[in-house]
C-alpha atoms as a PDB file:
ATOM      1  CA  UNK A   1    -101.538 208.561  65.931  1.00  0.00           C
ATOM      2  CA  UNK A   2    -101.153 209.303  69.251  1.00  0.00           C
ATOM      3  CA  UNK A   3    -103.558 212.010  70.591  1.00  0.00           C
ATOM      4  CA  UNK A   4    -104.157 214.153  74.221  1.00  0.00           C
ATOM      5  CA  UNK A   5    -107.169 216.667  74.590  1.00  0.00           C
ATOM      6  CA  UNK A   6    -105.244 219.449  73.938  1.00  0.00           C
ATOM      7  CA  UNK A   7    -104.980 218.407  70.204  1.00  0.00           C
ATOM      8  CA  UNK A   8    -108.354 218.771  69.221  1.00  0.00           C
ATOM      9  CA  UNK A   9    -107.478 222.162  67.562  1.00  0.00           C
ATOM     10  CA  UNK A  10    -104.722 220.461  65.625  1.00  0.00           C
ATOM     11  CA  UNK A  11    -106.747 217.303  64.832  1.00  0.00           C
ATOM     12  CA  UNK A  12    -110.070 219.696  63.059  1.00  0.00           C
ATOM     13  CA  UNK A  13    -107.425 221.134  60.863  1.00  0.00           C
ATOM     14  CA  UNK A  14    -107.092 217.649  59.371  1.00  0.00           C
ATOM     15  CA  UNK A  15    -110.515 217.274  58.557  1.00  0.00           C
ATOM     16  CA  UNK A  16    -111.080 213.771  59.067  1.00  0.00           C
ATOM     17  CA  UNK A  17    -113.846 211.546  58.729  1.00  0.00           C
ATOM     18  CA  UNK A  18    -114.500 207.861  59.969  1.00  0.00           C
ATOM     19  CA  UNK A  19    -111.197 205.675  61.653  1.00  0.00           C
ATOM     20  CA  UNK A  20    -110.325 204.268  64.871  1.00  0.00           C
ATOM     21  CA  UNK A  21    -110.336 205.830  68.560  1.00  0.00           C
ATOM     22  CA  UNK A  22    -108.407 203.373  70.690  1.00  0.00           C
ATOM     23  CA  UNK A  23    -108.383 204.165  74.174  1.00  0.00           C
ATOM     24  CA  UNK A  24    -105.185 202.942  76.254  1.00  0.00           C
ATOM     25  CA  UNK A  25    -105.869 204.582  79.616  1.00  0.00           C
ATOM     26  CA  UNK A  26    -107.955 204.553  82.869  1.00  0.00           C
ATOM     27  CA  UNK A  27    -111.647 204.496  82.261  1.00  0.00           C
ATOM     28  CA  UNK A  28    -111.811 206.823  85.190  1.00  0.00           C
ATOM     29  CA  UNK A  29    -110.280 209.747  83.192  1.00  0.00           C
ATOM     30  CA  UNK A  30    -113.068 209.342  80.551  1.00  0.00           C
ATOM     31  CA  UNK A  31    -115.135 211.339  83.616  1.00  0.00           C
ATOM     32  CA  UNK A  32    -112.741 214.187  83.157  1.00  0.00           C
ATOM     33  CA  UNK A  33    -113.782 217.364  81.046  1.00  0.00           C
ATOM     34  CA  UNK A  34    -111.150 217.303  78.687  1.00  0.00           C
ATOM     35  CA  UNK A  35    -111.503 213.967  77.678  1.00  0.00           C
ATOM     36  CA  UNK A  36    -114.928 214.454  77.520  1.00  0.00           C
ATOM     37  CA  UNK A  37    -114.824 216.946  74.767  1.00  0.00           C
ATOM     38  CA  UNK A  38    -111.792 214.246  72.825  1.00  0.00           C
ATOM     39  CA  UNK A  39    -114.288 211.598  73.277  1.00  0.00           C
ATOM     40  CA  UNK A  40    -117.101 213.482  71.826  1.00  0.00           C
ATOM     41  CA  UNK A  41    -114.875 214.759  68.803  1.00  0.00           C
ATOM     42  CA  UNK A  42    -113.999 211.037  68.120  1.00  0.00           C
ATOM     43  CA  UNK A  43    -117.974 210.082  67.925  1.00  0.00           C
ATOM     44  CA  UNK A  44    -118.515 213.699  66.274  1.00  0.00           C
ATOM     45  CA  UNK A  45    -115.947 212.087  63.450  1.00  0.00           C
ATOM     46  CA  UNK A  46    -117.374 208.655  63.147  1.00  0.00           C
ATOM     47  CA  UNK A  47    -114.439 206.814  64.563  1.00  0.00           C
ATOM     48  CA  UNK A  48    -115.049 203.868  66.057  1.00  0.00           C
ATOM     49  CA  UNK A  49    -113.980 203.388  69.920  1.00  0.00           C
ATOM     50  CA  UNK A  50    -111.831 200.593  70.916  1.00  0.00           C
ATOM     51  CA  UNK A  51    -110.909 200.291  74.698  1.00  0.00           C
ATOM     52  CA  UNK A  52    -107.627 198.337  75.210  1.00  0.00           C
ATOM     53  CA  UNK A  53    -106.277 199.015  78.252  1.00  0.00           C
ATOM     54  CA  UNK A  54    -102.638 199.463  78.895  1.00  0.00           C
ATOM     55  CA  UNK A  55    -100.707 199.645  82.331  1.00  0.00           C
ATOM     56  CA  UNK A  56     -96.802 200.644  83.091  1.00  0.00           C
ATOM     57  CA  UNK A  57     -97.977 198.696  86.646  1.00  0.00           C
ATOM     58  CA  UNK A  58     -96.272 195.160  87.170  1.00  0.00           C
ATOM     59  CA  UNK A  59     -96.086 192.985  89.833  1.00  0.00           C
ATOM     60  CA  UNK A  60     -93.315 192.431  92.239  1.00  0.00           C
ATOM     61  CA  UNK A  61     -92.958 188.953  90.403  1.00  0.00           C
ATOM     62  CA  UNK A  62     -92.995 190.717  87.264  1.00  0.00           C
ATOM     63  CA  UNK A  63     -90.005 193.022  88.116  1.00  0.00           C
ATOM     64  CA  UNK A  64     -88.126 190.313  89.730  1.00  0.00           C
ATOM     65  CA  UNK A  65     -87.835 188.472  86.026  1.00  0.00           C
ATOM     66  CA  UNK A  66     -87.039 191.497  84.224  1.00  0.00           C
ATOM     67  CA  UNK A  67     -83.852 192.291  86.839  1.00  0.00           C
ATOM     68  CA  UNK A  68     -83.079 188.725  86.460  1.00  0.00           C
ATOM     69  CA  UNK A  69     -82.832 189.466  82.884  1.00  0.00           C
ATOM     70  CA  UNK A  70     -81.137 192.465  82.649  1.00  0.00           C
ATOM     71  CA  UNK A  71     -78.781 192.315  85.605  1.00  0.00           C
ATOM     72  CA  UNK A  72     -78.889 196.169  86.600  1.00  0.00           C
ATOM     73  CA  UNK A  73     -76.956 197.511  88.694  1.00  0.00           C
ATOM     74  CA  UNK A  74     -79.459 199.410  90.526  1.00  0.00           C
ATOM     75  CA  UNK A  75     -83.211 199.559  90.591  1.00  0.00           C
ATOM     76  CA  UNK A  76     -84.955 202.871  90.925  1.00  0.00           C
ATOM     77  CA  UNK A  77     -88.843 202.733  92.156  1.00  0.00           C
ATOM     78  CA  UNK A  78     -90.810 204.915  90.214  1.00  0.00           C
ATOM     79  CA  UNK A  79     -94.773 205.531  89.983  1.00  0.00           C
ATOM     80  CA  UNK A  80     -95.235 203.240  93.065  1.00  0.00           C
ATOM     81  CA  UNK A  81     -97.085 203.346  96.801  1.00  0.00           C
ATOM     82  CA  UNK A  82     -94.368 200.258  97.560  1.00  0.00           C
ATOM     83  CA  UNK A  83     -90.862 201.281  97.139  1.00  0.00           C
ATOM     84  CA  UNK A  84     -89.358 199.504 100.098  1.00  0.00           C
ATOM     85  CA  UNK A  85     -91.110 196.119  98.694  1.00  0.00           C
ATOM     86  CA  UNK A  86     -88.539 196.563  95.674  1.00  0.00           C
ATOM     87  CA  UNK A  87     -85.858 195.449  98.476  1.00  0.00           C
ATOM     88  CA  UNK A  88     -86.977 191.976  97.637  1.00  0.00           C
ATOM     89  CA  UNK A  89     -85.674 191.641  93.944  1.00  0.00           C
ATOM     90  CA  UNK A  90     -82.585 191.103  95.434  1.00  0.00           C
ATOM     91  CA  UNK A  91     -80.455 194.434  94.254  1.00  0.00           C
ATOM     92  CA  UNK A  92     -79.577 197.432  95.220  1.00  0.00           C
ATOM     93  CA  UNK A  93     -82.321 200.066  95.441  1.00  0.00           C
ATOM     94  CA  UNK A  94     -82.493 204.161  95.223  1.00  0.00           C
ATOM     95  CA  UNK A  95     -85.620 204.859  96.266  1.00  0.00           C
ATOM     96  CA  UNK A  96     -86.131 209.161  94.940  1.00  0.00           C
ATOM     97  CA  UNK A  97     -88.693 211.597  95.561  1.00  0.00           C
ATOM     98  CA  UNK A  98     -90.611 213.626  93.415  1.00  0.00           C
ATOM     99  CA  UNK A  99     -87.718 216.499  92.124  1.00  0.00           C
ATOM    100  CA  UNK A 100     -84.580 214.791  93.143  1.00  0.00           C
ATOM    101  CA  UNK A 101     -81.897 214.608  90.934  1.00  0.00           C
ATOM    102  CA  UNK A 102     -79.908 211.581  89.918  1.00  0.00           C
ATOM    103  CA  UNK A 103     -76.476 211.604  89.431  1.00  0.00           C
ATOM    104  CA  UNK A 104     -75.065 209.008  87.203  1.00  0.00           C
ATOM    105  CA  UNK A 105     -71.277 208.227  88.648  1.00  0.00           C
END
């Protein structure tokens, strides 16, 4: 079951004891004060933690198979400090900022 901080409330009306915590995300945001308190309610329930990180980050090299798999028409940067880079998969690119809107035609 996926769970965020804010749950905790929902998750002690379950009443749950023992399980798996598996933690997907930046180790840095294990610092923060709300994870802090999801972290402790895992150990406070006898789960046991499990760190497997995940990333939505993939290299250029990465991309480039993907678009020469799925032959887009257009690639849209997203979550990135190098959206010009994205010139180099060889398609067309709409680079957008934070609260534009895109249009489908």
């Amino acid at each position: 079951m996926l769970v965020r901080p804010s749950m905790i409330s929902d998750l002690k009306k379950i009443n749950f004891i023992g399980g798996n915590f598996i933690y997907s995300m930046w180790l840095g945001y294990q610092k923060e004060p709300a994870m802090v308190r999801l972290l402790n309610f895992a150990r406070e329930r006898d789960m046991e933690y499990h760190y497997m990180h995940t990333s939505g980050h993939a290299p250029l090299q990465t991309l480039k198979k993907l678009v020469d798999a799925l032959q887009p028409k257009e690639v849209i940067p997203i979550h990135t400090f190098y959206p010009n880079e994205y010139h180099a998969l060889g398609i067309k690119v709409k680079c957008l900022n934070d609260g534009d809107i895109y249009w489908l035609n």
